[in-house]
Protein backbone atom coordinates (compact mmCIF):
# COMPACT_ATOMS: atom_id res chain seq x y z
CA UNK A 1 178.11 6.88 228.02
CA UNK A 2 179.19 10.02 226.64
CA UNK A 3 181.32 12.19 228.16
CA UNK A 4 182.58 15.93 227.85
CA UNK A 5 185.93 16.61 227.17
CA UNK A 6 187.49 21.01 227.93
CA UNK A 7 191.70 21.52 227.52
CA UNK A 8 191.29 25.13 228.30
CA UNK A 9 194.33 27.60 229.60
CA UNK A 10 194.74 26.89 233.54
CA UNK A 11 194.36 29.94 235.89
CA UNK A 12 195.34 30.55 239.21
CA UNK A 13 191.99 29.10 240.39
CA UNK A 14 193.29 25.37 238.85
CA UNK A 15 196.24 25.41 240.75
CA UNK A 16 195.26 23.06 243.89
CA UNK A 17 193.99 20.99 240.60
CA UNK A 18 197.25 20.99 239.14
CA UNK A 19 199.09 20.09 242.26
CA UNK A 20 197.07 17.23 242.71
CA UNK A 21 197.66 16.32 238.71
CA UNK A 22 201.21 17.07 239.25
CA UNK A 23 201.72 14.55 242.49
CA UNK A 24 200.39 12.06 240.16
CA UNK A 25 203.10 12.26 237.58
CA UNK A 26 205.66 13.00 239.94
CA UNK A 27 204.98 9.80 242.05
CA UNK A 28 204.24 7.62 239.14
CA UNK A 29 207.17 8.15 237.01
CA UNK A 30 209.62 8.42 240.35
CA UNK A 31 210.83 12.16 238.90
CA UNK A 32 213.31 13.52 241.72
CA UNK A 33 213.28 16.95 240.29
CA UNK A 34 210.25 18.28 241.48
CA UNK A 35 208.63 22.00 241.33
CA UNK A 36 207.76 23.40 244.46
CA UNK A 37 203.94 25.01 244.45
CA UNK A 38 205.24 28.52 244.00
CA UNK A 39 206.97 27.57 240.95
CA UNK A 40 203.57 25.85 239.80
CA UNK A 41 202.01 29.08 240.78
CA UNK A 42 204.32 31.03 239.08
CA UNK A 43 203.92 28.83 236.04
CA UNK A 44 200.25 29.82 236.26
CA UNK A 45 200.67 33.73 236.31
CA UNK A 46 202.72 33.53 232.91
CA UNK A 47 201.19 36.17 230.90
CA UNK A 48 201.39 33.85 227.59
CA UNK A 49 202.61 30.18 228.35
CA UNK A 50 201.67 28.17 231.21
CA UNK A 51 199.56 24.81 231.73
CA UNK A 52 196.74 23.56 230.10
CA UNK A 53 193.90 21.15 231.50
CA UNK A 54 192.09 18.70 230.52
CA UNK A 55 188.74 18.22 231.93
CA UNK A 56 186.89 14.94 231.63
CA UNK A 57 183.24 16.15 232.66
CA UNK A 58 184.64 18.92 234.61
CA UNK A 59 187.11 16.36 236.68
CA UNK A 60 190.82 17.19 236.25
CA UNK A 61 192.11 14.43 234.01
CA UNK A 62 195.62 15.65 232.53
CA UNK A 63 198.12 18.90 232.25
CA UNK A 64 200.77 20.47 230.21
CA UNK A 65 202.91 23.58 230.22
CA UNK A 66 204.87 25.36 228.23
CA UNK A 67 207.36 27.53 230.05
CA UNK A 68 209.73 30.13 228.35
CA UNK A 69 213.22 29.04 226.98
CA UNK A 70 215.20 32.54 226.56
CA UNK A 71 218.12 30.44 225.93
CA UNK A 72 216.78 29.54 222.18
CA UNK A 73 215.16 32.81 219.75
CA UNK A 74 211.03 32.10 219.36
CA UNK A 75 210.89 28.44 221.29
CA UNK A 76 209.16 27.40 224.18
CA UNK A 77 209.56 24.46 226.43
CA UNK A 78 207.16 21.23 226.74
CA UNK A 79 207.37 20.19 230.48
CA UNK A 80 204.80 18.19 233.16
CA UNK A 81 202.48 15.94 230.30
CA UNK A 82 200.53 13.85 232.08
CA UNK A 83 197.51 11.97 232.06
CA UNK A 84 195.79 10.64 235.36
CA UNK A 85 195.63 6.95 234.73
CA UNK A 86 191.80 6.87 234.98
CA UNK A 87 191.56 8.91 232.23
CA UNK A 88 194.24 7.24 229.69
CA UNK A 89 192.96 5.73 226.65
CA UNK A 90 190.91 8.84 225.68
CA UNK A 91 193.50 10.76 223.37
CA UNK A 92 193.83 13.23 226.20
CA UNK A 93 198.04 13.59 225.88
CA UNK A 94 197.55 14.44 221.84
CA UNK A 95 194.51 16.86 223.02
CA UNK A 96 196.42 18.57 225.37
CA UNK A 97 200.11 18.52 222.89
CA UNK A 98 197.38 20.22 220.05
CA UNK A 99 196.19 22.48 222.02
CA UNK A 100 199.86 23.54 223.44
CA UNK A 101 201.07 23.50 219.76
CA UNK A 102 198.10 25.17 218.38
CA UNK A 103 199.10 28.04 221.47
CA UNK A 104 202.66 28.23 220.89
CA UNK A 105 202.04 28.77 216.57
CA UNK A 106 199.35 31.90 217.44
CA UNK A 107 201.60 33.64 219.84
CA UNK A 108 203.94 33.39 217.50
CA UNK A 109 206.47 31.08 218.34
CA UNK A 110 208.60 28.61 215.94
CA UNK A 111 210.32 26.03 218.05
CA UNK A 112 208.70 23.56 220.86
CA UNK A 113 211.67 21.74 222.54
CA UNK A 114 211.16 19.11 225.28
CA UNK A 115 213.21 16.40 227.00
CA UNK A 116 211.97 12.69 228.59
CA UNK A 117 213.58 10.14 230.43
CA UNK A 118 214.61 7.14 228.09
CA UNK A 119 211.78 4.96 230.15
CA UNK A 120 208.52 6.97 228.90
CA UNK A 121 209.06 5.63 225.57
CA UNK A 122 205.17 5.63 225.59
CA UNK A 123 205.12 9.26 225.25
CA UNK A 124 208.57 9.56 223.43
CA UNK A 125 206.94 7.37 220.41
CA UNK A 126 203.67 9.99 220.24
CA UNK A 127 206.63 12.92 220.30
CA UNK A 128 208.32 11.49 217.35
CA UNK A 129 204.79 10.78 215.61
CA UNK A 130 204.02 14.25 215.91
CA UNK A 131 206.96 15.62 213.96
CA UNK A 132 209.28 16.14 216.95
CA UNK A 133 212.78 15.51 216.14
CA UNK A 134 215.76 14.32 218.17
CA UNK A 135 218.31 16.73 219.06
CA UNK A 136 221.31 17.69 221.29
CA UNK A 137 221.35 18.10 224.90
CA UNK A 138 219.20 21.86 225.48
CA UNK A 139 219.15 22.02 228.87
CA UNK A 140 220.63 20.51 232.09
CA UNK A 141 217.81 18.62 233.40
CA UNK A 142 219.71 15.87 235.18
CA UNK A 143 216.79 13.08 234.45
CA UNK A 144 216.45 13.73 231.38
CA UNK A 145 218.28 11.34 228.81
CA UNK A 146 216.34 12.00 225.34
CA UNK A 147 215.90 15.83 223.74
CA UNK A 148 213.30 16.62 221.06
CA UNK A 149 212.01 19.47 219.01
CA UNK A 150 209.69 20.69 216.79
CA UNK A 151 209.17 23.44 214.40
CA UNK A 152 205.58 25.55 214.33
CA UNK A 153 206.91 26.91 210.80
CA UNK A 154 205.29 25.28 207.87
């Protein structure tokens, strides 16, 4: 059976989606440092970043944001990737990191940075096979153990 496959920009309509997404990933992966729903929300109202959904036939299958990092000239930062487990299998993380990376490069950014715990090596290894290289500490996200980058510049 075929089915139909959206990553569109999230709006503020998505975000009970997204909270449900997001208590998925949270749960799963046992991450401690959790955003409340009005940072979610805020997240939502960015005028250029924010998440991205994937829809698999209109059901809410995975997420991604990209949230500002003032701390580093024209970067943004890769947080929340996730994939509901029904819906694995199906490309939907390298969907969802194009169409993030695809965002970032027209608004004009050059840098996405993110960070992972050491144990998501699943999603470290598609991070490295996309270009993203290892780097120093950017941030002081507690959980995280492994830092990453990659340029938009060709």
């Amino acid at each position: 059976m075929d089915t139909s496959v959206t990553i569109r920009r999230a709006t503020s309509d998505d975000l009970p989606m997204l909270l449900a997404l997001l208590r998925g990933y949270y749960t799963e992966h046992d991450i401690w440092l959790r955003d409340p729903p009005e940072k979610t929300a805020a997240d939502l109202a960015h005028p250029h970043l924010g998440f991205f959904l994937a829809e698999v036939d209109a059901t809410p299958a995975g997420c991604v944001l990209l949230r500002p990092l003032p701390s580093i000239s024209s970067a943004t930062e890769c947080k929340r990737l996730y994939v509901a487990p029904q819906f694995r299998g199906r490309s939907l993380a390298g969907k969802l990191m194009d169409t993030a990376e695809d965002h970032a490069r027209h608004i004009g950014l050059h840098w996405i940075y993110l960070d992972s715990r050491a144990e998501m090596t699943t999603a470290i290894n598609m991070y490295r096979r996309r270009g993203y290289q290892e780097i120093p500490r950017f941030n002081d996200n507690a959980e995280a153990a492994i830092f990453l980058r990659k340029s938009l510049v060709e």
